[in-house]
Protein backbone atom coordinates (compact mmCIF):
# COMPACT_ATOMS: atom_id res chain seq x y z
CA UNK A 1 -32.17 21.59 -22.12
CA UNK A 2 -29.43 19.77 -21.68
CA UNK A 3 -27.24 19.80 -18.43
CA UNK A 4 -24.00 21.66 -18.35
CA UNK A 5 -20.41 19.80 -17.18
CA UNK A 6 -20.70 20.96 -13.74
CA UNK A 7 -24.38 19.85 -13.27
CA UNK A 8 -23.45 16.35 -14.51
CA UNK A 9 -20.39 15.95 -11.96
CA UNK A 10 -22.69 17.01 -9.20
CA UNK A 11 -25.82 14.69 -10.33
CA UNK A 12 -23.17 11.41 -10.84
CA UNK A 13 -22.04 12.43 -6.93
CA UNK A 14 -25.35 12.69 -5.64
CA UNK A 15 -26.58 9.40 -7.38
CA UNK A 16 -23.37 7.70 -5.84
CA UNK A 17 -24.24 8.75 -2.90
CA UNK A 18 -27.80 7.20 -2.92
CA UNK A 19 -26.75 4.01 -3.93
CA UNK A 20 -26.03 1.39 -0.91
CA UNK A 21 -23.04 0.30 -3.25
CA UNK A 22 -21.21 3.68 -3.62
CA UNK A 23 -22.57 5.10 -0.45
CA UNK A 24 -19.55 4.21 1.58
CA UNK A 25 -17.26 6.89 -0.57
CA UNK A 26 -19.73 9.95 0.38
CA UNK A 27 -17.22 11.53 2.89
CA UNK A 28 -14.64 11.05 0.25
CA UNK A 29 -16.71 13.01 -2.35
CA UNK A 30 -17.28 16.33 -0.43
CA UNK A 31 -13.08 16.47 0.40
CA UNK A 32 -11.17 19.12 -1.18
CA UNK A 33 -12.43 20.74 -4.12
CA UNK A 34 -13.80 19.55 -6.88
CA UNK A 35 -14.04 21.55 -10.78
CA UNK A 36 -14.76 21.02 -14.49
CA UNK A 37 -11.94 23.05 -16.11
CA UNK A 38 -11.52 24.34 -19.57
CA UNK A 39 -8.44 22.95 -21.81
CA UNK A 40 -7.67 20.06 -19.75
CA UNK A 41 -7.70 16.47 -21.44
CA UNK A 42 -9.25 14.13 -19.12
CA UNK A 43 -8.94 14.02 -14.99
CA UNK A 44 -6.86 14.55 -12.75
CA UNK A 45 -6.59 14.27 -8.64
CA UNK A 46 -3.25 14.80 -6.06
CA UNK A 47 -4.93 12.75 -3.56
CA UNK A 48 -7.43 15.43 -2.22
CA UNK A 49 -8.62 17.27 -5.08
CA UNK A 50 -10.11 16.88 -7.93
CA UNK A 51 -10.67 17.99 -11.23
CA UNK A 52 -12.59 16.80 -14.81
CA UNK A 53 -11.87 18.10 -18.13
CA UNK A 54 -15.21 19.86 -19.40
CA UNK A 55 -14.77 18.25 -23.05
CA UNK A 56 -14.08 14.63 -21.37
CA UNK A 57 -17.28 14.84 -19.02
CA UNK A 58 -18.94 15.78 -22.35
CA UNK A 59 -18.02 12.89 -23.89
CA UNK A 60 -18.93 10.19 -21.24
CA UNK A 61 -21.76 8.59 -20.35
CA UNK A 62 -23.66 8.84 -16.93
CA UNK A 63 -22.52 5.28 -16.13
CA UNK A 64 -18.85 5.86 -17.34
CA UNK A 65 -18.74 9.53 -15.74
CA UNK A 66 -19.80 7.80 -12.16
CA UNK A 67 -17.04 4.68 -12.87
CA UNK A 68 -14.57 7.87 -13.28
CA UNK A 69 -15.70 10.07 -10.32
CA UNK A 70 -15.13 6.48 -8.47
CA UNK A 71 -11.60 6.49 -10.08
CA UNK A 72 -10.25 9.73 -8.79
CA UNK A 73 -11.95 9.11 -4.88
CA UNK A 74 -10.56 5.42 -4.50
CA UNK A 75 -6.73 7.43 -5.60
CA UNK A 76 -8.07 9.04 -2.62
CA UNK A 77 -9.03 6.46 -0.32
CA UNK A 78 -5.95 4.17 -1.07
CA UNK A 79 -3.44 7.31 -0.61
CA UNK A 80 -1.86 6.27 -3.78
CA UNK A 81 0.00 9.19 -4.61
CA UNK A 82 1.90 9.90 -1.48
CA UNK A 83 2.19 5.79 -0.07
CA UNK A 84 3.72 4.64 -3.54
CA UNK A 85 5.12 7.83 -4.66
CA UNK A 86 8.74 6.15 -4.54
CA UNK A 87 7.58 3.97 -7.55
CA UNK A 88 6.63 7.17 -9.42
CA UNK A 89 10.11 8.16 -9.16
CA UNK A 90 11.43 5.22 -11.05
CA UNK A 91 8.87 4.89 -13.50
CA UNK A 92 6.08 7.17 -13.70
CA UNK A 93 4.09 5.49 -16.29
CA UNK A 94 4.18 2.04 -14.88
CA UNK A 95 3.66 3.59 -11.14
CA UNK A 96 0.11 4.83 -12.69
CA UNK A 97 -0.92 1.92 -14.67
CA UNK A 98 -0.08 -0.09 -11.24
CA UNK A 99 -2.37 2.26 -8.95
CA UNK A 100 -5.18 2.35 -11.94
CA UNK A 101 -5.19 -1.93 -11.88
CA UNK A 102 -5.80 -1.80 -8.47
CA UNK A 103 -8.96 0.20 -7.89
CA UNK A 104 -10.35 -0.12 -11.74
CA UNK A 105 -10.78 -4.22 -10.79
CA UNK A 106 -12.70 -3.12 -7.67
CA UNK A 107 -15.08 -0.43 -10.03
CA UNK A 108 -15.58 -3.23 -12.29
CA UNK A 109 -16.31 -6.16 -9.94
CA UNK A 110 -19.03 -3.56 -8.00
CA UNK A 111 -21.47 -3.77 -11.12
CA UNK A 112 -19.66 -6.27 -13.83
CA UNK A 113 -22.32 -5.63 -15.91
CA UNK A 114 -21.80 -2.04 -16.38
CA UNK A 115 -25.33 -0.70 -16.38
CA UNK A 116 -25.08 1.65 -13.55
CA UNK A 117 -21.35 2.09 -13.04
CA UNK A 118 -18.88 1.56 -15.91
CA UNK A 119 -15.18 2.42 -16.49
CA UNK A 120 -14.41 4.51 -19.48
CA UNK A 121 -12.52 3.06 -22.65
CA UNK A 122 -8.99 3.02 -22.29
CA UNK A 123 -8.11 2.65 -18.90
CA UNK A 124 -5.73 -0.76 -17.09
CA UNK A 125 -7.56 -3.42 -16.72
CA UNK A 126 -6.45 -6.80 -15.99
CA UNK A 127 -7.52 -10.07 -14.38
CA UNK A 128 -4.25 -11.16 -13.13
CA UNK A 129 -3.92 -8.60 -10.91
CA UNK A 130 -6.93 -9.19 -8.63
CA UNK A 131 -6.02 -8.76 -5.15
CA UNK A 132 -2.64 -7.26 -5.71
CA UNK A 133 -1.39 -3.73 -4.09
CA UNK A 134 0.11 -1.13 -6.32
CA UNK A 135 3.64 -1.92 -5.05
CA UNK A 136 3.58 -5.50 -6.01
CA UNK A 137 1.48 -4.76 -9.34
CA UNK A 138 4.24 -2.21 -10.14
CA UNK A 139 7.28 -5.20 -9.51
CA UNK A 140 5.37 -7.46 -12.27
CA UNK A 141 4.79 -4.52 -14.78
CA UNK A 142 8.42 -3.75 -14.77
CA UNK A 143 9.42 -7.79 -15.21
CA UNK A 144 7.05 -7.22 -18.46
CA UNK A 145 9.03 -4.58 -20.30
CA UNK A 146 6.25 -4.86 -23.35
CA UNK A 147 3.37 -3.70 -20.87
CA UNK A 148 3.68 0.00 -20.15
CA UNK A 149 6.42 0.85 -22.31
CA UNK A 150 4.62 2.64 -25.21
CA UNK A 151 1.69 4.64 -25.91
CA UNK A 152 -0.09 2.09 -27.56
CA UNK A 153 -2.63 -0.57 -25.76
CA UNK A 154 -3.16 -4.38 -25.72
CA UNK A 155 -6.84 -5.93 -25.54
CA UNK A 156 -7.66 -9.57 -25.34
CA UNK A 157 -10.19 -11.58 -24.18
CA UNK A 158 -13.54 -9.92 -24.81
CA UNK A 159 -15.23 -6.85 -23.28
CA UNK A 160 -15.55 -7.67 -19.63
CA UNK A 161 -11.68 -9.19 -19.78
CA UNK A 162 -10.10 -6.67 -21.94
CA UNK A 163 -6.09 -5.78 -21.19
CA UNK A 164 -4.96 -2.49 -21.59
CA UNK A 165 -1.68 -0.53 -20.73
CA UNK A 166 -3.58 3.23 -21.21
CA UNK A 167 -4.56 5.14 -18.45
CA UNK A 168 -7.63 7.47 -18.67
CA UNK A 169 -7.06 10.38 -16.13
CA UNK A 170 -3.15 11.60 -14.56
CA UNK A 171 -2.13 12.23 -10.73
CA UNK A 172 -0.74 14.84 -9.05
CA UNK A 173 2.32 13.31 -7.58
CA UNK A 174 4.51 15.72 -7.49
CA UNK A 175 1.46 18.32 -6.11
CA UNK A 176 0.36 15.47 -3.64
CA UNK A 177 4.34 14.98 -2.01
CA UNK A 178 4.52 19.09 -1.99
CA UNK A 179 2.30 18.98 1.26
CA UNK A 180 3.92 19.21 4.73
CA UNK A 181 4.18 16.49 6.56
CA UNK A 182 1.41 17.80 8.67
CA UNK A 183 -0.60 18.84 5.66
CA UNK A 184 -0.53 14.96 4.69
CA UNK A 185 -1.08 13.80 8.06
CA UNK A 186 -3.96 15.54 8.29
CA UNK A 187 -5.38 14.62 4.95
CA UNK A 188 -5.19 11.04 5.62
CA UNK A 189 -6.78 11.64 9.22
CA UNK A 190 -9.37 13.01 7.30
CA UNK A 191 -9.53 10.05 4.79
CA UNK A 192 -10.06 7.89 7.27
CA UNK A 193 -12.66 9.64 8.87
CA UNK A 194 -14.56 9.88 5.57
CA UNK A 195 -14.25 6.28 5.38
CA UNK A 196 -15.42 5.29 8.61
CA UNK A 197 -18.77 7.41 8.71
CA UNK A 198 -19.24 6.32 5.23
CA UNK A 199 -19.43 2.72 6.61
CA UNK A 200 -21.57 3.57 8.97
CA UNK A 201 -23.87 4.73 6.03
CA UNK A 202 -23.21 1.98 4.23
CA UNK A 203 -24.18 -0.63 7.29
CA UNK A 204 -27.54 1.56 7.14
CA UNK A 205 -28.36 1.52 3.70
CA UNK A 206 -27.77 -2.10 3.86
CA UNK A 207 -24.73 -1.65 1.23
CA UNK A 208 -21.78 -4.22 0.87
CA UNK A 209 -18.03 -2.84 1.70
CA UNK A 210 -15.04 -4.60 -0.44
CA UNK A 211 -13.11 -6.17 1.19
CA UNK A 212 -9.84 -3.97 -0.15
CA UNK A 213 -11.82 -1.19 1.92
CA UNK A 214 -12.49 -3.24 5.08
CA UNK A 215 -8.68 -3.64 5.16
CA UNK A 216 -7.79 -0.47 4.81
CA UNK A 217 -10.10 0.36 8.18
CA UNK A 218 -9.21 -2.52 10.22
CA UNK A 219 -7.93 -1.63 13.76
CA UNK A 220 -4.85 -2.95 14.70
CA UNK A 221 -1.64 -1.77 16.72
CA UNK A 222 0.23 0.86 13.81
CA UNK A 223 2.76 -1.31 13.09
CA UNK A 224 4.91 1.12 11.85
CA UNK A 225 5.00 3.33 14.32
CA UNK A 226 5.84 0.24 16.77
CA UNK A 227 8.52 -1.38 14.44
CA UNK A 228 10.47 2.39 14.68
CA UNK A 229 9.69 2.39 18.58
CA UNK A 230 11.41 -1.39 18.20
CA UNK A 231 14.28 -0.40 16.18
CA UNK A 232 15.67 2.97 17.95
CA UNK A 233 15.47 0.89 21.07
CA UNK A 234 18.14 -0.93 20.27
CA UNK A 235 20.08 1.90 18.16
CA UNK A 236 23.73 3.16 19.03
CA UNK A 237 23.25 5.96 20.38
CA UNK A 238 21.76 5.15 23.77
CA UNK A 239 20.97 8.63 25.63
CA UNK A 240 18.69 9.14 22.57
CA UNK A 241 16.20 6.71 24.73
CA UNK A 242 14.62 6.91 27.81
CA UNK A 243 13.05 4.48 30.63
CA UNK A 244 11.62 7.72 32.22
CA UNK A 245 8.60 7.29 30.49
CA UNK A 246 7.90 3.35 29.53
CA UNK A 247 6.50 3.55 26.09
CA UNK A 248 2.90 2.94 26.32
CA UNK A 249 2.46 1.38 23.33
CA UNK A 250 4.13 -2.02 24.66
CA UNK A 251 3.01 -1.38 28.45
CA UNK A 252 -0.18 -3.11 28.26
CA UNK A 253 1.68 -6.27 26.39
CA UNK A 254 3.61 -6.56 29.83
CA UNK A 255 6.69 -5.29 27.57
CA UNK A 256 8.59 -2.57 29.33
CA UNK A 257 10.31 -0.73 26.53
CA UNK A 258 11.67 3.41 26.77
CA UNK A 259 10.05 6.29 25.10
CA UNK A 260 12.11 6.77 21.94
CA UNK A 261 14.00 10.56 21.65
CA UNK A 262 16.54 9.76 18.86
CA UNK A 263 16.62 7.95 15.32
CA UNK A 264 19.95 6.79 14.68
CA UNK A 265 20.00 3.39 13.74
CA UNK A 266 23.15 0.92 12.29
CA UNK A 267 22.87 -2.26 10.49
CA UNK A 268 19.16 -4.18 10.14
CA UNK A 269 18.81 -7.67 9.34
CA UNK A 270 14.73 -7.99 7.72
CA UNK A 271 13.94 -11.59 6.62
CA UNK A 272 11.44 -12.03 4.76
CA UNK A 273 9.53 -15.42 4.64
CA UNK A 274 9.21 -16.48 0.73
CA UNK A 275 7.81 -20.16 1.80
CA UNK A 276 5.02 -21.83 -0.44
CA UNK A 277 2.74 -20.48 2.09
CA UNK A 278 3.47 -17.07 1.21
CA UNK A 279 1.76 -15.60 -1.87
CA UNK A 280 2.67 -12.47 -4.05
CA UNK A 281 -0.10 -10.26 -1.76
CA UNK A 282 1.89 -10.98 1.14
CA UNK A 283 5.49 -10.50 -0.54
CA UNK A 284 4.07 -6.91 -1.54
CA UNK A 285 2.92 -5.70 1.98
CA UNK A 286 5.78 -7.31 3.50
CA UNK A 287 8.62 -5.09 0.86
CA UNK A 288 5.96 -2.32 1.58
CA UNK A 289 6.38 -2.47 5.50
CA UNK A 290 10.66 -2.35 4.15
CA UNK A 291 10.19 0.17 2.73
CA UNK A 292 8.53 2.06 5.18
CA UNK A 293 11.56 1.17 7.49
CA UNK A 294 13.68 2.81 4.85
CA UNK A 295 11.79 5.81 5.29
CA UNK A 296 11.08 5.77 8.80
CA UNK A 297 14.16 5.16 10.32
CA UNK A 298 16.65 5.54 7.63
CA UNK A 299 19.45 2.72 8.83
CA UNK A 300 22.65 2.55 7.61
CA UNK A 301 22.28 -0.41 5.83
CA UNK A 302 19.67 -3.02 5.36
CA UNK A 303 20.74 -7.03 4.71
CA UNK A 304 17.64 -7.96 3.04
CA UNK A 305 17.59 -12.20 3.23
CA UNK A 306 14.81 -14.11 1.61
CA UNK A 307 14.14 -17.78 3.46
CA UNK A 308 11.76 -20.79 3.44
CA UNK A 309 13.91 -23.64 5.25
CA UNK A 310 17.14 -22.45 3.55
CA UNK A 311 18.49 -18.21 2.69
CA UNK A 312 17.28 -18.14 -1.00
CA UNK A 313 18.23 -14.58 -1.43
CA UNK A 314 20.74 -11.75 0.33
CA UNK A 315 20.47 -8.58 -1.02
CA UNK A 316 22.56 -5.45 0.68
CA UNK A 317 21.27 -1.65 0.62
CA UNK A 318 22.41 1.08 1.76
CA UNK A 319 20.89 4.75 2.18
CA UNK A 320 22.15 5.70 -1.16
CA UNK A 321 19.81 2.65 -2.43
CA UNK A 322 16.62 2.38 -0.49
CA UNK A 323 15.20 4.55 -3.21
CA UNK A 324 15.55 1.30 -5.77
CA UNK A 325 15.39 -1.60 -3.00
CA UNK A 326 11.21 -2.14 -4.16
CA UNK A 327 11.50 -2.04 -7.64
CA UNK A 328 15.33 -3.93 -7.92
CA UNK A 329 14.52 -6.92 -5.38
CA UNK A 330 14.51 -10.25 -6.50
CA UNK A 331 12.33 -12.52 -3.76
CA UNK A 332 13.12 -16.20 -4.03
CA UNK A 333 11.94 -19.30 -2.49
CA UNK A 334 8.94 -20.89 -2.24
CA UNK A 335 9.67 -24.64 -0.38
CA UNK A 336 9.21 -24.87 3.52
CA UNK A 337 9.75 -22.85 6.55
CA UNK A 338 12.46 -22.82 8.82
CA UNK A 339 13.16 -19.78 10.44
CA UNK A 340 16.57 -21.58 11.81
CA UNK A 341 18.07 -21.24 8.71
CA UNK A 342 18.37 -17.06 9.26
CA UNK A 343 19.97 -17.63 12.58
CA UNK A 344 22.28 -19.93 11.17
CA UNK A 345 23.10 -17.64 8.16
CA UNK A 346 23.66 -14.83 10.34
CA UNK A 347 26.38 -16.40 12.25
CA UNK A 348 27.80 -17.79 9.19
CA UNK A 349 28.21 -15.04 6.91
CA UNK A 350 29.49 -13.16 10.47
CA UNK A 351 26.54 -10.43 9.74
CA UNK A 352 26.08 -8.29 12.87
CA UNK A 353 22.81 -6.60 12.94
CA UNK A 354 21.92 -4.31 15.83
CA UNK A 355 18.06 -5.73 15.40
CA UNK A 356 16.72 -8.64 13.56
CA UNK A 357 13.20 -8.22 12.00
CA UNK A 358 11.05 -11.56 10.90
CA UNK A 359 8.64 -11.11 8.25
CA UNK A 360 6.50 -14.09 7.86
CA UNK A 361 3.20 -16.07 8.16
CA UNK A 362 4.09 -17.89 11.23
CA UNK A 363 3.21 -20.95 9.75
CA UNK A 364 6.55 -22.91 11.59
CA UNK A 365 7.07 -25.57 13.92
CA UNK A 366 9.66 -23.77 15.70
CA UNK A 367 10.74 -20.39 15.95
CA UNK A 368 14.79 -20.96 15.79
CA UNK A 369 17.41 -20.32 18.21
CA UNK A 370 20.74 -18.70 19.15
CA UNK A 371 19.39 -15.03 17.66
CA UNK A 372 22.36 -12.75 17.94
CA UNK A 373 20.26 -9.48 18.14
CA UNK A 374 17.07 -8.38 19.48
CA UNK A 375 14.35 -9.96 17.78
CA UNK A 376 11.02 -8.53 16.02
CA UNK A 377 8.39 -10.60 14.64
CA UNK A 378 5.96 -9.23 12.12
CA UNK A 379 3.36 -12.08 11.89
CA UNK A 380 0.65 -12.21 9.42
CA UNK A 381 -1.50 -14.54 11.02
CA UNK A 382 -3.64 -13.83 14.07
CA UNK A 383 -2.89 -14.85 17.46
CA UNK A 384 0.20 -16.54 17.13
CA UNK A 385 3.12 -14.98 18.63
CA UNK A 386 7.11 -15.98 18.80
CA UNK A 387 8.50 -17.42 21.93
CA UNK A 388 11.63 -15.14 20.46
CA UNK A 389 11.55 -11.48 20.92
CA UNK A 390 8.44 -9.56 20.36
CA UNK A 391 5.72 -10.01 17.81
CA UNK A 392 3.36 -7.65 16.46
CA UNK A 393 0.48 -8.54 14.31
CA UNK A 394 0.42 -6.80 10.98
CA UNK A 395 -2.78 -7.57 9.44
CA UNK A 396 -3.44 -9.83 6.33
């Protein structure tokens, strides 16, 4: 007798969760609910849910049904449909394909082979994307206005290599961004929880954890949450701070800074350091951290300067166009690195910021002088710090 839709889901989950590989994504599994549904083409999740199509799971075999349920869970585990639902907005189709690159080239490189775990046919796969985030996979999709565009597919290369534009399962964006902001605060607390027993597990069993993963659960200061603390410092609208209560978050840095009550912020300066050091992964999180400021904070405007030793590229937005700044940005440079040449451009162009933020590798032999406006530092690399303003670590 064979087994029915529901019984395969549940034996794929339970085989996943037995394997030293997959182990790691248990927690994720058992979050929200999970169904086989009637009438519904393939799969589907909103970043906490799940569902499968009963004719689909049908269809698939064991190996392709487990590279699926992997699918929908690392949607889940990368919080793809509420971190990059801005790119939805613009292009919908493109802002899927980018978020199915991403985690289909980690399903694929955990058994290349496909004997245990395999992706089903017609979903984006593509080499050149390896080690890429969704935001900076969705940038180069849109530069390629013949990838994503139609309905159709491209394939090249062979079987383990193949290209294609389709994508086998949809996402619940606009269910995922219909959450409170304490609904989705909680869901990622719980995310991240899932993850971090399941690497326990995982250390156990003796299983491997990709690196993508290890990223995502590295401790480090929230630099977000300390880049707003930064910014509404130095805001306007002064009474909306207070040194009543030093904010703890910079107290044990020696850094005396005030508890933050308000959110009104003017004019930003954010550099961002496009020097042959810097590759594309590091151009993405860095216009991913901007964007986050965008959202965060909401300033008035945002001068948006790309440097190596000279300003390769000013852009201007304002709140109207914060929406577009990800997808519209043009990054240029790629020679040395000379963080001098911001300072200078500041005071030429008579730009008057009321904070300065410097995105970069801190790969420089000096850190520039004459700054016009407090001073952040967003350094990629470990233990090296500005002897200009404050510098935070954000991760690699």
């Amino acid at each position: 007798m064979s087994l029915s839709a529901e019984q395969r889901v549940q034996k794929a989950h339970i085989w996943l969760m037995n394997e030293p590989k997959y182990c790691l994504y248990s927690g994720l599994f058992m979050m929200g609910q999970t169904s086989v549904v009637d009438n519904f083409p393939t799969a589907y999740t909103d970043g906490f849910n799940t569902k499968y199509g009963r004719t689909f799971v049908e269809e698939l075999k064991d190996e392709e049904l487990r590279g699926l349920i992997l699918h929908e869970n690392l949607h889940k585990a990368f919080r793809h449909l509420t971190v990059w639902h801005d790119l939805y907005k613009q292009n919908p189709r493109k802002a899927n394909m980018a978020c199915d690159y991403v985690i289909n080239l980690m399903i694929y490189d955990s058994d290349p082979d496909g004997k245990d775990v395999k992706l089903p046919e017609g979903g984006c796969f593509d080499e050149q994307y390896r080690g890429l985030d969704a935001g900076t996979v969705f940038r180069m999709l849109k530069d390629d206005k013949d990838k994503g565009d139609s309905d159709g597919s491209e394939s090249g290369g062979g079987d383990s290599e193949a290209q294609t534009s389709g994508s086998f399962d949809e996402h619940g964006w606009d269910e995922a961004q219909e959450m409170s902001r304490a609904e989705r605060a909680e869901v990622e607390d719980q995310i991240d929880q899932a993850l971090r027993q399941g690497a326990l597990l995982a250390g156990k069993m003796k299983g491997e954890m990709p690196r993508e993963i290890k990223d995502l659960l590295e401790s480090k200061i929230d630099w977000r949450e300390a880049l707003r603390d930064f910014i509404t410092t130095f805001c306007d609208d002064k009474d909306l701070s207070t040194w009543r209560r030093p904010n703890r978050r910079w107290v044990d840095r020696d850094v005396y800074l005030p508890s933050v009550i308000g959110e009104s912020v003017g004019s930003l300066v954010i550099a961002i350091d496009t020097s042959g050091s810097i590759n594309n992964q590091i151009i993405g999180k860095f216009l991913g951290e901007v964007r986050q400021i965008c959202k965060t904070v909401t300033p008035e405007s945002i001068e948006l300067l790309y440097w190596d030793t000279r300003v390769a590229q000013h852009e201007t937005y304002d709140r109207d166009s914060f929406d577009a700044l990800i997808t519209s940005t043009k990054p240029r440079g790629g020679g040395g690195t000379r963080p001098q040449c911001v300072s200078d451009y500041i005071r030429d162009k008579k730009l008057e910021p009321e904070a300065i933020i410097m995105l970069t590798d801190g790969c420089v032999d000096s850190w520039g002088t004459h700054w016009t406006a407090p001073m952040l530092w967003g350094i990629t690399s470990k233990g090296v710090e500005s002897n200009v303003g404050l510098s935070i670590h954000i991760g690699d």
